[in-house]
Protein backbone atom coordinates (compact mmCIF):
# COMPACT_ATOMS: atom_id res chain seq x y z
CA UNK A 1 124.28 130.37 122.54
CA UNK A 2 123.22 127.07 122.24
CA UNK A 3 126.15 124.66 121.31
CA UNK A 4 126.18 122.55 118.80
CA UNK A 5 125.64 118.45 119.62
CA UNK A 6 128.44 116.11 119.20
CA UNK A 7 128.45 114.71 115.96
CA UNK A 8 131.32 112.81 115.05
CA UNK A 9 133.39 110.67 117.73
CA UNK A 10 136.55 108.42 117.97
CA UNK A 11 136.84 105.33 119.91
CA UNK A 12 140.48 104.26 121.05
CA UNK A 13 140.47 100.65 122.09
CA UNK A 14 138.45 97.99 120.77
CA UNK A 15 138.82 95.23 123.57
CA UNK A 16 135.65 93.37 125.76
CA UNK A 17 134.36 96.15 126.69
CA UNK A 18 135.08 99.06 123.60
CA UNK A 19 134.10 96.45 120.46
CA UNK A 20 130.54 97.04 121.59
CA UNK A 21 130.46 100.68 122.79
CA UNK A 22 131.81 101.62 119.94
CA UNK A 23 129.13 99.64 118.23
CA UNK A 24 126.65 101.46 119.94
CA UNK A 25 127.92 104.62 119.02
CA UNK A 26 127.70 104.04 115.19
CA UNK A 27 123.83 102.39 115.84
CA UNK A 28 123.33 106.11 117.52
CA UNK A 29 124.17 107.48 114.39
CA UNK A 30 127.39 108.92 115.00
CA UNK A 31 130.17 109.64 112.75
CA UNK A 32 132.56 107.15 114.35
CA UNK A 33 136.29 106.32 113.75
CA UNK A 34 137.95 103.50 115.27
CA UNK A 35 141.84 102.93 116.72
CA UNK A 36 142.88 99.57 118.22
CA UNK A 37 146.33 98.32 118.06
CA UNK A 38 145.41 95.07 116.83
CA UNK A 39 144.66 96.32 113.60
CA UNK A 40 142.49 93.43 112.90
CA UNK A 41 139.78 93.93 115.50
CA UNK A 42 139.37 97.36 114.16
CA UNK A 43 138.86 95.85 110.45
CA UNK A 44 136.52 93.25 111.88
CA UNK A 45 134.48 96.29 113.86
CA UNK A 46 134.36 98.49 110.05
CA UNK A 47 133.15 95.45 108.74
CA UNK A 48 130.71 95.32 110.98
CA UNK A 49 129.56 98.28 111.67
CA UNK A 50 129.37 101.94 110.05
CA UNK A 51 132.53 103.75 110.38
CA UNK A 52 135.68 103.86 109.53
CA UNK A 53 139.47 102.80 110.99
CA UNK A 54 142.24 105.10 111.44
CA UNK A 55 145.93 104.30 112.03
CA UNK A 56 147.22 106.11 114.77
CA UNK A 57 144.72 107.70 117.54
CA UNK A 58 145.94 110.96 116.80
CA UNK A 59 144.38 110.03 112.99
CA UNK A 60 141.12 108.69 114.62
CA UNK A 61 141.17 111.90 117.13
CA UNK A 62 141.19 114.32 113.85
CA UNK A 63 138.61 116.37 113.48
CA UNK A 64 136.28 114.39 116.24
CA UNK A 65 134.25 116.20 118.36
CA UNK A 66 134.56 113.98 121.42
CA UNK A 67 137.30 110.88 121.69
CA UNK A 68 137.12 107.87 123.59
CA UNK A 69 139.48 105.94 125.30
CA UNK A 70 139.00 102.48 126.97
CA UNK A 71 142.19 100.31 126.98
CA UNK A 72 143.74 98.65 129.60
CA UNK A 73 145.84 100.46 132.21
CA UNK A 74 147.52 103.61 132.91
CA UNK A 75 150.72 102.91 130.85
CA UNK A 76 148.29 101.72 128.40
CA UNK A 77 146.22 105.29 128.56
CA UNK A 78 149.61 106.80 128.29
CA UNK A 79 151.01 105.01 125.59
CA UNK A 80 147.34 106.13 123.35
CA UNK A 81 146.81 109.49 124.65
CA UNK A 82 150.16 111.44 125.08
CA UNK A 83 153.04 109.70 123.43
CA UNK A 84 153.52 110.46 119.98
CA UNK A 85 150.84 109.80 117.85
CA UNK A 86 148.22 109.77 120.59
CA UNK A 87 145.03 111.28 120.90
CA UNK A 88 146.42 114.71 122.07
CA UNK A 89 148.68 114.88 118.61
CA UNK A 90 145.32 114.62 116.71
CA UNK A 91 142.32 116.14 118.95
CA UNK A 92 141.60 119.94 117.65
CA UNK A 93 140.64 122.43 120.36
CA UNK A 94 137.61 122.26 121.65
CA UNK A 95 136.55 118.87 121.48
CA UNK A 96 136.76 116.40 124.89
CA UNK A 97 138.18 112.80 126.07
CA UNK A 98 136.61 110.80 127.75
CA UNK A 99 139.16 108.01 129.40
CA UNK A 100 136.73 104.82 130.08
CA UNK A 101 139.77 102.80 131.26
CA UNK A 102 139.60 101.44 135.11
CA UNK A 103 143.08 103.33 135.78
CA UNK A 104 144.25 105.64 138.70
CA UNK A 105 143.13 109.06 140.19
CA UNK A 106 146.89 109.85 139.39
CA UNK A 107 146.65 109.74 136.16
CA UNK A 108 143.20 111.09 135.77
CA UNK A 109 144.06 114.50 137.17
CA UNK A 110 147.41 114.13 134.75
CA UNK A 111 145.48 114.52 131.86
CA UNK A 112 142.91 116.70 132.66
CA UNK A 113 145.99 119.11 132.99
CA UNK A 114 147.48 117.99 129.71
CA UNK A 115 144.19 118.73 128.16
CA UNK A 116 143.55 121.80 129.56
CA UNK A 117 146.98 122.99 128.34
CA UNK A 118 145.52 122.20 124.76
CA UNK A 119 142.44 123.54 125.05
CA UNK A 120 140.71 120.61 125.67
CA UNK A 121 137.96 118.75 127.62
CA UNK A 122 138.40 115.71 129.94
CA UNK A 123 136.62 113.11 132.00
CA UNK A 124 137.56 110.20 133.74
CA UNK A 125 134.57 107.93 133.26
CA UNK A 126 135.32 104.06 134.05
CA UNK A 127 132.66 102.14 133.74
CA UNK A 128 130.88 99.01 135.48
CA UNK A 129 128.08 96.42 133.95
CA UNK A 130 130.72 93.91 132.53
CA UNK A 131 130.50 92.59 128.94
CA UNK A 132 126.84 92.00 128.98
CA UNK A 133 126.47 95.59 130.43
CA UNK A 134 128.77 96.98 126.94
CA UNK A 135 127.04 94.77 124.86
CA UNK A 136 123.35 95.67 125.89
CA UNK A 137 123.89 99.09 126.01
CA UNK A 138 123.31 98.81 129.84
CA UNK A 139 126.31 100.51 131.32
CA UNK A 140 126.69 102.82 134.65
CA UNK A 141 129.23 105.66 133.91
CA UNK A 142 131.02 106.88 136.84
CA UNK A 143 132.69 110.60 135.79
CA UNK A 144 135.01 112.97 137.20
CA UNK A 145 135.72 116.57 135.55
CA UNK A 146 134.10 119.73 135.44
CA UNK A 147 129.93 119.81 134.85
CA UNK A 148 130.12 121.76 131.46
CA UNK A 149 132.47 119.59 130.32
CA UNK A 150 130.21 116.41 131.18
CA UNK A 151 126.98 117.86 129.81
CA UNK A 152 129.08 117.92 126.03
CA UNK A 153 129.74 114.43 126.39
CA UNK A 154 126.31 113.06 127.94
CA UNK A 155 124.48 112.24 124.45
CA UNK A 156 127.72 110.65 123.55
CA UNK A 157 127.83 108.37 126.62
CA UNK A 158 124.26 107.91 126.77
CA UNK A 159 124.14 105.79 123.89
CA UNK A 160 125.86 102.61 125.68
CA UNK A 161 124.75 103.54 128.90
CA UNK A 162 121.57 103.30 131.62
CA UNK A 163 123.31 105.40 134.02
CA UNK A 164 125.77 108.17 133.92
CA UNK A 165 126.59 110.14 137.23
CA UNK A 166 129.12 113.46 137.33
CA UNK A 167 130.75 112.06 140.77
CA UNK A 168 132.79 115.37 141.11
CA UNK A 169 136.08 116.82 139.91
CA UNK A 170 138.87 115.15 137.81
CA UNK A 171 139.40 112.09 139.33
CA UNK A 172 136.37 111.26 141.09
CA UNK A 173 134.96 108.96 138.56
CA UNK A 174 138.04 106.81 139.19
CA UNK A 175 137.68 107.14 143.16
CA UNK A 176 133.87 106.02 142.61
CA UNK A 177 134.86 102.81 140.32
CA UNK A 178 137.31 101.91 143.08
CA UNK A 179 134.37 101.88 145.72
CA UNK A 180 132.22 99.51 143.30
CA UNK A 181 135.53 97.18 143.24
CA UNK A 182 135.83 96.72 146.64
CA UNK A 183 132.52 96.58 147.51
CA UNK A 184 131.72 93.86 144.63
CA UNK A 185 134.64 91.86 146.37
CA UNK A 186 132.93 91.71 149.38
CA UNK A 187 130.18 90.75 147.91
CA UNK A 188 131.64 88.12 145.68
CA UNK A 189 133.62 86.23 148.70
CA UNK A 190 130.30 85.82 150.88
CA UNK A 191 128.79 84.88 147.73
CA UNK A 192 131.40 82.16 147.14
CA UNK A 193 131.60 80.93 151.60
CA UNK A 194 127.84 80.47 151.63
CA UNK A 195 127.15 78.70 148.67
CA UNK A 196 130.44 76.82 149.34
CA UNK A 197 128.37 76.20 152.92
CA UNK A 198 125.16 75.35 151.22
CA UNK A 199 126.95 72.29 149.41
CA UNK A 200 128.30 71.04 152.23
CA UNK A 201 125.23 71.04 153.97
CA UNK A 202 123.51 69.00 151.61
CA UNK A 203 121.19 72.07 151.06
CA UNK A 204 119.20 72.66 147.53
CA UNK A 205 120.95 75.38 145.80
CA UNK A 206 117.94 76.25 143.85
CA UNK A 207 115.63 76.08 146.87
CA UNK A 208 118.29 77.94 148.88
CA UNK A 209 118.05 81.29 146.17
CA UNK A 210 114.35 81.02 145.95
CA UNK A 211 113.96 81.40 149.60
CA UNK A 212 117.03 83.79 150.61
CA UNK A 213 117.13 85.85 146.90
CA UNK A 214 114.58 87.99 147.17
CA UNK A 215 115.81 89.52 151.03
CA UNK A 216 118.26 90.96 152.41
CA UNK A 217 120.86 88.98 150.56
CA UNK A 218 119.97 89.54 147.50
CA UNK A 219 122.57 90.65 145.11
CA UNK A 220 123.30 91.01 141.42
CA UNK A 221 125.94 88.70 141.75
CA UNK A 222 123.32 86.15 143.84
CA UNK A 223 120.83 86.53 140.47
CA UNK A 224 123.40 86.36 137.62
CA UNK A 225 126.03 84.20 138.90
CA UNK A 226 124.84 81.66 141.66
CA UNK A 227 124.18 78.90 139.21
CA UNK A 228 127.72 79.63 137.39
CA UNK A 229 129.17 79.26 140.52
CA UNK A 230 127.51 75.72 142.11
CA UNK A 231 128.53 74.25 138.64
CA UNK A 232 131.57 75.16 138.61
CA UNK A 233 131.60 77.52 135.53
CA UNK A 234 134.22 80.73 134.93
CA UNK A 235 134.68 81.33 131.57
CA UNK A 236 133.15 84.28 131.16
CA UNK A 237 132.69 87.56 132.35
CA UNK A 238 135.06 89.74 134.35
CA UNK A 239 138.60 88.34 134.85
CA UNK A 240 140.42 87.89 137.86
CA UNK A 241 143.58 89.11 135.58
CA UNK A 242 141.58 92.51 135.41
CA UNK A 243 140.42 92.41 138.62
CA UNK A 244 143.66 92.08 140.52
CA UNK A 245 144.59 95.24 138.51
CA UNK A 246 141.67 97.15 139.80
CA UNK A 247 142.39 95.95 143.59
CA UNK A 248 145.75 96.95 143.26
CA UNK A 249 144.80 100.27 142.30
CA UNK A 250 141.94 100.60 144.92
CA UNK A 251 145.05 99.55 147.73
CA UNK A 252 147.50 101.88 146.40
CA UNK A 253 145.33 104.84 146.91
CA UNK A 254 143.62 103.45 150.42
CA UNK A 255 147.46 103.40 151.49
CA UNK A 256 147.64 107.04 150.43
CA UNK A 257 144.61 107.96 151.73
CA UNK A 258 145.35 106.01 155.10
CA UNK A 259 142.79 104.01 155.53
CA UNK A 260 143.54 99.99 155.61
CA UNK A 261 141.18 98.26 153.72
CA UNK A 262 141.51 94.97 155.63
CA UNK A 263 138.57 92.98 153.81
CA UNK A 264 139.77 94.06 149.98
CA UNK A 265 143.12 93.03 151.15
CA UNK A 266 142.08 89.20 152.07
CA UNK A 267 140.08 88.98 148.72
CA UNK A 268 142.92 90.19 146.54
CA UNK A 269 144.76 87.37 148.39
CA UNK A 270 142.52 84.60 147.31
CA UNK A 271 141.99 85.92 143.53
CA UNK A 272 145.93 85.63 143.43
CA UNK A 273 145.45 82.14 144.72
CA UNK A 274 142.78 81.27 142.39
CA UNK A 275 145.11 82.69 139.91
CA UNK A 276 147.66 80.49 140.97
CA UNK A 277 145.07 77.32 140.19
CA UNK A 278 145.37 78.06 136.79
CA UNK A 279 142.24 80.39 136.38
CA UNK A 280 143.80 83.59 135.31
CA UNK A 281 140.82 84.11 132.66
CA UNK A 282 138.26 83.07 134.93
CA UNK A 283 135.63 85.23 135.51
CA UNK A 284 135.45 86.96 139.28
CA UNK A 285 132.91 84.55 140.48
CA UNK A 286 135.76 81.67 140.72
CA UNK A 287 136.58 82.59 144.37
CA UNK A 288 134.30 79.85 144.87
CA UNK A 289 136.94 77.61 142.82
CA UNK A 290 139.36 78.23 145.87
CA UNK A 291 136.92 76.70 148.68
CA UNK A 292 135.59 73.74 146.42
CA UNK A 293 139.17 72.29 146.50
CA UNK A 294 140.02 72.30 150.26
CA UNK A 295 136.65 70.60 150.31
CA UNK A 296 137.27 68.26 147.91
């Protein structure tokens, strides 16, 4: 027996990322109910968009057939998902969360168990792409769960996403988005050193790209953020607040794994100096920030 598509869904967490997923989700034509606890983002989103608010997440999990989480860290997931009057107070049998929140394996596998204890569904799908990536519909969605679970959810997520990819069992979607961290802050710091070189040497920033861009260099970060970075620009994007918080969690399970991930290590270093500059809010490009001033 063929089962019957998702039709109505609840999004918990209306921040950067979940104002415009959620958005999506209505456009798709989904029955959507929205929880943030700053209850005026989720008027501003009903006023916006076609849905409704609820009070609690347990009230916006009622009666949905899949619920959506994206807040900001595990005590945050916690705090909407399993203590009283979270999502697992409200969800009826059946139906499946999805956590979106960059958090840990940990507590990925934690509430795949919860849910399974309720009859429930769950993935761990964080997701990468940024703002621009939620707001253009343009996300990749890195899950972890079982496959019949994920094929219930897929229309769902495809409606704010270009990619989505079952990594492998609870857990694995978190694993995955802790690979793209790391690697992006490898790519970020030689980013930052050789444009940082480039200005010293008197080189042509513009001229540099157009002749190095389109090799073996080339990087999203080299087409979307090279100009951001020669001028000098941060305030946008990504923030080193957020990504500290995803390093951290990438370190903490590298050190249970036992591996030593000497490279992420020296990066997370010089985002907490840049924080210490002042630039917090900054997006992740800033590590450039760092080497402009011992030029200076």
């Amino acid at each position: 027996m063929t089962e019957t598509p998702p039709k109505r869904v609840a999004f918990v967490g209306l921040g950067v990322m979940g104002y415009p997923m959620a958005g999506h989700l209505a456009a798709a034509g989904y029955e959507t109910t929205v929880f943030n606890r700053t209850s005026s983002r989720a008027d501003a989103w009903c006023a916006e968009h076609a849905g409704k608010r609820a009070e609690t997440p347990a009230e916006a999990a009622s009666g949905a057939d899949v619920v959506l989480v994206c807040v900001g860290n595990d005590d945050d997931v916690r705090e909407v998902t399993t203590a009283a009057d979270g999502v697992f107070d409200g969800v009826s049998p059946g139906a499946v969360v999805v956590d979106h929140t960059t958090a840990s394996a940990k507590l990925a596998r934690e509430l795949e168990a919860v849910a399974a204890g309720k009859g429930l569904g769950f993935l761990d799908a964080p997701v990468s792409g940024g703002q621009a990536g939620a707001e253009n519909g343009q996300l990749s969605v890195m899950v972890g769960g079982r496959r019949d679970t994920f094929e219930r959810a897929l229309p769902v997520l495809e409606a704010y996403s270009k990619a989505v990819t079952l990594i492998g069992e609870s857990g694995s979607g978190q694993l995955a988005k802790m690979v793209n961290q790391v690697c992006i802050a490898g790519v970020v710091q030689g980013l930052a050193e050789g444009l940082a070189f480039a200005k010293r040497a008197g080189l042509d920033p513009a001229l540099l790209i157009e002749a190095i861009g389109k090799g073996a260099a080339q990087s999203w970060q080299m087409d979307n953020r090279w100009q951001t970075m020669v001028a000098g620009e941060f305030e946008f994007g990504f923030a080193v607040d957020w990504m500290r918080k995803d390093l951290a969690i990438a370190l903490e399970e590298a050190e249970r794994l036992g591996i030593d991930l000497e490279m992420t290590t020296l990066v997370d270093g010089y985002y907490a100096e840049v924080q210490a500059m002042g630039g917090n809010r900054w997006d992740t490009s800033s590590l450039i920030a760092r080497l402009d001033r011992d030029t200076d």
